[in-house]
Structures are given as structure tokens and as C-alpha cells.
PDB file of N, CA and C in Angstrom:
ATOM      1  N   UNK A   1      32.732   7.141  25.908  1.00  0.00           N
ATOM      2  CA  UNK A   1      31.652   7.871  26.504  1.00  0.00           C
ATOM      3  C   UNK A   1      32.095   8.587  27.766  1.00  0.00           C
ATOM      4  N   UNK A   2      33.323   8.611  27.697  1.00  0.00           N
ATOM      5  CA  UNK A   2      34.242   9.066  29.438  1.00  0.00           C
ATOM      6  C   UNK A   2      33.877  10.480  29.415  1.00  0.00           C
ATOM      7  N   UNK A   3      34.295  11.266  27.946  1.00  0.00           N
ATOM      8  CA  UNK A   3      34.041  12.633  27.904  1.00  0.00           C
ATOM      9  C   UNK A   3      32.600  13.263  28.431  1.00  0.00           C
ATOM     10  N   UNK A   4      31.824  12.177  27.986  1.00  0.00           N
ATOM     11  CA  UNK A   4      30.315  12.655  28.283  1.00  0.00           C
ATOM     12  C   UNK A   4      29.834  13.217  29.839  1.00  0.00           C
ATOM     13  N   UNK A   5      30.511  12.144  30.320  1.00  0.00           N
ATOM     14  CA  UNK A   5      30.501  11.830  31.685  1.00  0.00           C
ATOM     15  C   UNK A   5      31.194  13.081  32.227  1.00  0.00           C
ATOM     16  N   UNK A   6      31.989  13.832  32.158  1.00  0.00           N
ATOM     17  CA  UNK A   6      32.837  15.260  32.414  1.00  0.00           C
ATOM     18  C   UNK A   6      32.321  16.236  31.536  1.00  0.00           C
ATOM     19  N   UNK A   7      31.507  16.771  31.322  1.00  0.00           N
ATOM     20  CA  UNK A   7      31.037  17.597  29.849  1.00  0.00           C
ATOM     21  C   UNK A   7      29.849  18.605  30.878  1.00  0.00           C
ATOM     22  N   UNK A   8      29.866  19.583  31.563  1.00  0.00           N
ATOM     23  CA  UNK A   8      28.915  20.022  32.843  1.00  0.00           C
ATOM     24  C   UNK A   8      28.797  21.156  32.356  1.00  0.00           C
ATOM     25  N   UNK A   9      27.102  21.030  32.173  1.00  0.00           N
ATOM     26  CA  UNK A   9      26.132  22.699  31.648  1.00  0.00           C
ATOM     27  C   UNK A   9      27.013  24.005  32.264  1.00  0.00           C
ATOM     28  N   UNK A  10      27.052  24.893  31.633  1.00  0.00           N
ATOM     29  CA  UNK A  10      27.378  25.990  32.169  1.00  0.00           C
ATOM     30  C   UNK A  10      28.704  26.109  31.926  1.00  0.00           C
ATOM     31  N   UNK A  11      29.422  25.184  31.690  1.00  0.00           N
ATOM     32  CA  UNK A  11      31.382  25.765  31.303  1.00  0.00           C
ATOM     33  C   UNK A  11      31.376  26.594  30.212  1.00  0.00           C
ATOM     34  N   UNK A  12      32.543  27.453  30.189  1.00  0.00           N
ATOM     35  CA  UNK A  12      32.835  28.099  28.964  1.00  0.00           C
ATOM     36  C   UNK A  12      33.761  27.318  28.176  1.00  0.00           C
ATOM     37  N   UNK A  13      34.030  26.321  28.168  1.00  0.00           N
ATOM     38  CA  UNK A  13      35.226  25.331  27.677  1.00  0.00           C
ATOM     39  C   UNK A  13      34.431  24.866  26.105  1.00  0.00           C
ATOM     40  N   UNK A  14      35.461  23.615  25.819  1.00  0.00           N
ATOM     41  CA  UNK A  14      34.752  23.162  24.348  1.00  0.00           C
ATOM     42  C   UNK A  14      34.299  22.421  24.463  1.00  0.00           C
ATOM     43  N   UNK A  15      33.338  22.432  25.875  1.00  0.00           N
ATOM     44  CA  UNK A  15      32.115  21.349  25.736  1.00  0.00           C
ATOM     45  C   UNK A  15      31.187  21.774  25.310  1.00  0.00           C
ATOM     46  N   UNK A  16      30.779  22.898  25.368  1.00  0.00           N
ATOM     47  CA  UNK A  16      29.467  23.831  24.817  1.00  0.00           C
ATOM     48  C   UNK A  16      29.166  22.866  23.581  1.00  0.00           C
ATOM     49  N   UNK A  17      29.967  22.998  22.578  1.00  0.00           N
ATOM     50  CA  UNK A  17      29.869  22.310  21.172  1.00  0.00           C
ATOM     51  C   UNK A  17      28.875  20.579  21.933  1.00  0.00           C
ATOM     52  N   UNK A  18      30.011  19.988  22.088  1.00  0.00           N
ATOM     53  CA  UNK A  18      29.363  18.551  22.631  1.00  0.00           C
ATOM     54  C   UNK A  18      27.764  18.439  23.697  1.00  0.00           C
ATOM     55  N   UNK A  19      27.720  19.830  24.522  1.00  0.00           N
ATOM     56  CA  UNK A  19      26.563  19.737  25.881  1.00  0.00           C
ATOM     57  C   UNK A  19      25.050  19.896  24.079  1.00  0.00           C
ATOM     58  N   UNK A  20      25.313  21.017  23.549  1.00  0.00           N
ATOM     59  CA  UNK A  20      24.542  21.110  22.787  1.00  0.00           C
ATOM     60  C   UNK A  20      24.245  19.859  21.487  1.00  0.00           C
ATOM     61  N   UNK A  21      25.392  19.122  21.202  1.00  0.00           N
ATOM     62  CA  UNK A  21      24.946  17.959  20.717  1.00  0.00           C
ATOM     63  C   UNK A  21      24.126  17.174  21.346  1.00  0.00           C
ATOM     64  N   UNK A  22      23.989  16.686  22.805  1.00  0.00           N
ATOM     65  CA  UNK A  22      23.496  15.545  23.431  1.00  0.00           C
ATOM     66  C   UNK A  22      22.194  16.149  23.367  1.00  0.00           C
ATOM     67  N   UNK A  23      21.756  17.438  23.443  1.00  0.00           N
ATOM     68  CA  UNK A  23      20.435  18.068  23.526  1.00  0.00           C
ATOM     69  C   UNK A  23      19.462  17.802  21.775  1.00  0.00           C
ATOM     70  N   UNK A  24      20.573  17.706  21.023  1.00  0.00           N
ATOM     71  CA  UNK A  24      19.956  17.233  19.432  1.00  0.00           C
ATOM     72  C   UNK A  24      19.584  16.244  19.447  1.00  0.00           C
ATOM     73  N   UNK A  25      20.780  15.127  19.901  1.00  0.00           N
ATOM     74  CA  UNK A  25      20.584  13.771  19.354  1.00  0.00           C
ATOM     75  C   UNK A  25      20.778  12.993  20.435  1.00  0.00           C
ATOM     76  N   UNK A  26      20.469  11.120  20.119  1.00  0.00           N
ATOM     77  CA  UNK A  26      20.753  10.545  21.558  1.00  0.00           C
ATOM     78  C   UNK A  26      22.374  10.499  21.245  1.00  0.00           C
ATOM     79  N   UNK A  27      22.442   9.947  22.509  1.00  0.00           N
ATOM     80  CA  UNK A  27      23.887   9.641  23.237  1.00  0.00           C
ATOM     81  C   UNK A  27      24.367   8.972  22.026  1.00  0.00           C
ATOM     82  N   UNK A  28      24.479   8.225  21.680  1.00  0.00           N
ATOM     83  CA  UNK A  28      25.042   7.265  21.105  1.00  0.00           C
ATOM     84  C   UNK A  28      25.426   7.996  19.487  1.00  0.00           C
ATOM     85  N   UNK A  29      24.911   8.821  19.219  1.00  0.00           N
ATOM     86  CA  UNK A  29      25.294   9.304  17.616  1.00  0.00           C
ATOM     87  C   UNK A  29      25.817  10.691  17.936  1.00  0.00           C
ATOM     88  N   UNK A  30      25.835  11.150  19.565  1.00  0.00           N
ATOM     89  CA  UNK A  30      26.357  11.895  19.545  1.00  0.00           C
ATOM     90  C   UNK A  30      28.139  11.734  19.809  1.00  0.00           C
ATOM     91  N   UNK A  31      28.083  10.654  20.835  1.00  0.00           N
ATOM     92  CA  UNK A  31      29.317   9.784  21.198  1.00  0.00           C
ATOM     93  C   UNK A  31      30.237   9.505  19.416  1.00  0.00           C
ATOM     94  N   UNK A  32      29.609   9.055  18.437  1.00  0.00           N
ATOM     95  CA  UNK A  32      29.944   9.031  17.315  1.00  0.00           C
ATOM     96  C   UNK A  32      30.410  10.016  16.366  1.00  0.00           C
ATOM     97  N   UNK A  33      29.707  11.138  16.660  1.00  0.00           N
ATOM     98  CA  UNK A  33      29.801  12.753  16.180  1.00  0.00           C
ATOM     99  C   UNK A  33      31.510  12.907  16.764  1.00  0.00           C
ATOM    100  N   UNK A  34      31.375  12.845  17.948  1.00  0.00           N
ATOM    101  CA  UNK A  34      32.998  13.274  18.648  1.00  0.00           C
ATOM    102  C   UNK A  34      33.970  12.383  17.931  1.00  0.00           C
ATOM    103  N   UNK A  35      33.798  11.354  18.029  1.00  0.00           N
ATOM    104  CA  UNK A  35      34.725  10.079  17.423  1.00  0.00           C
ATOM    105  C   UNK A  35      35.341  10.882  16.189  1.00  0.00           C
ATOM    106  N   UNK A  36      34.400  10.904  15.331  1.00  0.00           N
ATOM    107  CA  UNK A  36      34.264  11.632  13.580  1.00  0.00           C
ATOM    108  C   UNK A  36      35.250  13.074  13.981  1.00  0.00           C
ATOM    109  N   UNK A  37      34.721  13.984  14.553  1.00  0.00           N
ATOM    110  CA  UNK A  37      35.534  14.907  15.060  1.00  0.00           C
ATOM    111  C   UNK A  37      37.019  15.116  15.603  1.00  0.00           C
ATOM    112  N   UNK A  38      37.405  13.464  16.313  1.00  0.00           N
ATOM    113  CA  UNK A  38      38.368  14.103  17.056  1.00  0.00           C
ATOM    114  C   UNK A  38      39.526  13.568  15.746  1.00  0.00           C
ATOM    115  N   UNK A  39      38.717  12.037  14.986  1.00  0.00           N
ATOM    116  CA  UNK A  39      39.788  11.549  13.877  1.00  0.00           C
ATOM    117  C   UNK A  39      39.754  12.449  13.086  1.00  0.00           C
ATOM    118  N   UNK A  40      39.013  13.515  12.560  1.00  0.00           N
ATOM    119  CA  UNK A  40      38.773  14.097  11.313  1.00  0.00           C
ATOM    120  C   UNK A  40      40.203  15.839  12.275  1.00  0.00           C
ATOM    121  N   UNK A  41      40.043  15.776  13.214  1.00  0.00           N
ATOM    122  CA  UNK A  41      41.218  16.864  14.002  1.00  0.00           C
ATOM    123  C   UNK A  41      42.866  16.011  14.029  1.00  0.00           C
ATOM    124  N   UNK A  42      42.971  14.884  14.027  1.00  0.00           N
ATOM    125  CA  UNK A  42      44.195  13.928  14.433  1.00  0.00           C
ATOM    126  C   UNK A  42      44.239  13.585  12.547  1.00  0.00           C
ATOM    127  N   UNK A  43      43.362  13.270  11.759  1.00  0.00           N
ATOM    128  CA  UNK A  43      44.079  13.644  10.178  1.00  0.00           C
ATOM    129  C   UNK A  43      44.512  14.138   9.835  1.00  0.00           C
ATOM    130  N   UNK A  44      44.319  16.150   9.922  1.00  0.00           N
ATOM    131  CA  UNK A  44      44.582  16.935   9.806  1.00  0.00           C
ATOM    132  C   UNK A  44      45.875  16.993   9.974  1.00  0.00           C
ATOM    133  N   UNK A  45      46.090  16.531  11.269  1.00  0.00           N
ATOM    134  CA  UNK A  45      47.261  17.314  11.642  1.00  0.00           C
ATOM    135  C   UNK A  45      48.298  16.315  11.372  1.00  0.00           C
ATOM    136  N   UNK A  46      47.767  15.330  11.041  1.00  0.00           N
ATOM    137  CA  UNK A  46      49.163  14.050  10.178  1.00  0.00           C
ATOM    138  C   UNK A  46      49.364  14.316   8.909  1.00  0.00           C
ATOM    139  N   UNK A  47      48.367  14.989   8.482  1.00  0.00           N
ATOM    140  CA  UNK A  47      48.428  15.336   6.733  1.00  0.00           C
ATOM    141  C   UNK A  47      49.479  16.669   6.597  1.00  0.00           C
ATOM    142  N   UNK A  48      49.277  17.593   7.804  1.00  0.00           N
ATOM    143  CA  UNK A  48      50.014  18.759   7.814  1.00  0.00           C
ATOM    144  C   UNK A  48      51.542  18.621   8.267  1.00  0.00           C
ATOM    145  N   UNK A  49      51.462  17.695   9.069  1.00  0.00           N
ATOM    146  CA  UNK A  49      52.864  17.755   9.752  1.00  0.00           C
ATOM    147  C   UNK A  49      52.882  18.055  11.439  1.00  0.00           C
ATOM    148  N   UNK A  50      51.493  18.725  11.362  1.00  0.00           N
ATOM    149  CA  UNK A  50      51.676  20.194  12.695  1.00  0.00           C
ATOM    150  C   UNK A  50      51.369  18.962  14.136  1.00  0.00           C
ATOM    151  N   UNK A  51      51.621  20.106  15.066  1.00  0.00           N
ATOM    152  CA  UNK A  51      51.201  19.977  16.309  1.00  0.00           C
ATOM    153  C   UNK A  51      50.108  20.181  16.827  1.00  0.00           C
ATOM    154  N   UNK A  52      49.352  19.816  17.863  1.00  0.00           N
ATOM    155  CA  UNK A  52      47.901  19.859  18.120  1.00  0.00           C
ATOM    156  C   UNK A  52      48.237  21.572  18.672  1.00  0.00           C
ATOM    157  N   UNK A  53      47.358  22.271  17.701  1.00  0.00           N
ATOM    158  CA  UNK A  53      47.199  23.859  18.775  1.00  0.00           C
ATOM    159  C   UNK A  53      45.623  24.115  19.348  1.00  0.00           C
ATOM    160  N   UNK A  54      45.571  23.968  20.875  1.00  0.00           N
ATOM    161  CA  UNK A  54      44.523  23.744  21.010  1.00  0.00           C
ATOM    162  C   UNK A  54      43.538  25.220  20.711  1.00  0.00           C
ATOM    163  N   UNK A  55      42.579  25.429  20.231  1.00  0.00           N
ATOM    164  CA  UNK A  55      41.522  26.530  20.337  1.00  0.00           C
ATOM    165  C   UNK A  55      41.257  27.066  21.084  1.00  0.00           C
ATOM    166  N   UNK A  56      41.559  28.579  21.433  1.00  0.00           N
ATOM    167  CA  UNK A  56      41.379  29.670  22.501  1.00  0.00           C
ATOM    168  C   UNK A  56      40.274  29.528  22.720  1.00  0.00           C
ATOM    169  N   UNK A  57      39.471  29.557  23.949  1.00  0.00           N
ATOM    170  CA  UNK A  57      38.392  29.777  24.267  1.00  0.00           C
ATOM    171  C   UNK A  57      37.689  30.670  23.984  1.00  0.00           C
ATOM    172  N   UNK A  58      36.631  31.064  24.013  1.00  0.00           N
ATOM    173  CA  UNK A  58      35.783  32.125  23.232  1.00  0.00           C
ATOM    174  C   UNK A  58      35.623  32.859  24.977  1.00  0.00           C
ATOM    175  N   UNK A  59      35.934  34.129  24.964  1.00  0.00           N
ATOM    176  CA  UNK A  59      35.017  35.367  25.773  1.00  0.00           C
ATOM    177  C   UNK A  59      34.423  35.402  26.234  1.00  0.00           C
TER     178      UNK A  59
END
């Protein structure tokens, strides 16, 4: 829940995704959502071989 705790309205970063989850759902299934997310990003990239490339920020 550390991320949550650093996650502040208004960034252009890739919290947007996460600030707008906590506004759907409570904490706790959203905390779970990320979990699902970050293993379902760290599979990927064991299945591929690759290196983490992180996502350009959006504009």
C-alpha cells in the first residue's frame, strides 16, 4: 500500500491510471488491481526474455 501513499492528484506520471482506480473502488481491491498488474507486467517480461522498458509518459 506504499505506492498509494506517493500516488498525488495532479501528476502527469503513471499514477493517473492508479489515482483514478482509488476513485472506482475501495483501497483494498484497488491495492489488489496493482498487485495483478505489476505480476501480470513481471510475466511478460520472463516469458519474453526482455527488459523492463518503462512507458513514455503521455503529453
Amino acid at each position: 500500500m506504499g505506492v498509494f501513499r506517493y500516488a498525488k492528484p495532479g501528476s502527469k506520471s503513471a499514477n493517473t491510471w492508479l489515482l483514478q482506480l482509488q476513485e472506482r473502488r475501495p483501497r483494498k481491491i484497488a491495492v489488489i488491481a496493482l498487485a495483478n498488474k505489476i505480476a501480470r507486467i513481471i510475466w511478460a517480461m520472463m516469458a519474453r526474455g526482455e527488459a523492463y522498458r518503462r512507458q513514455p509518459a503521455a503529453a
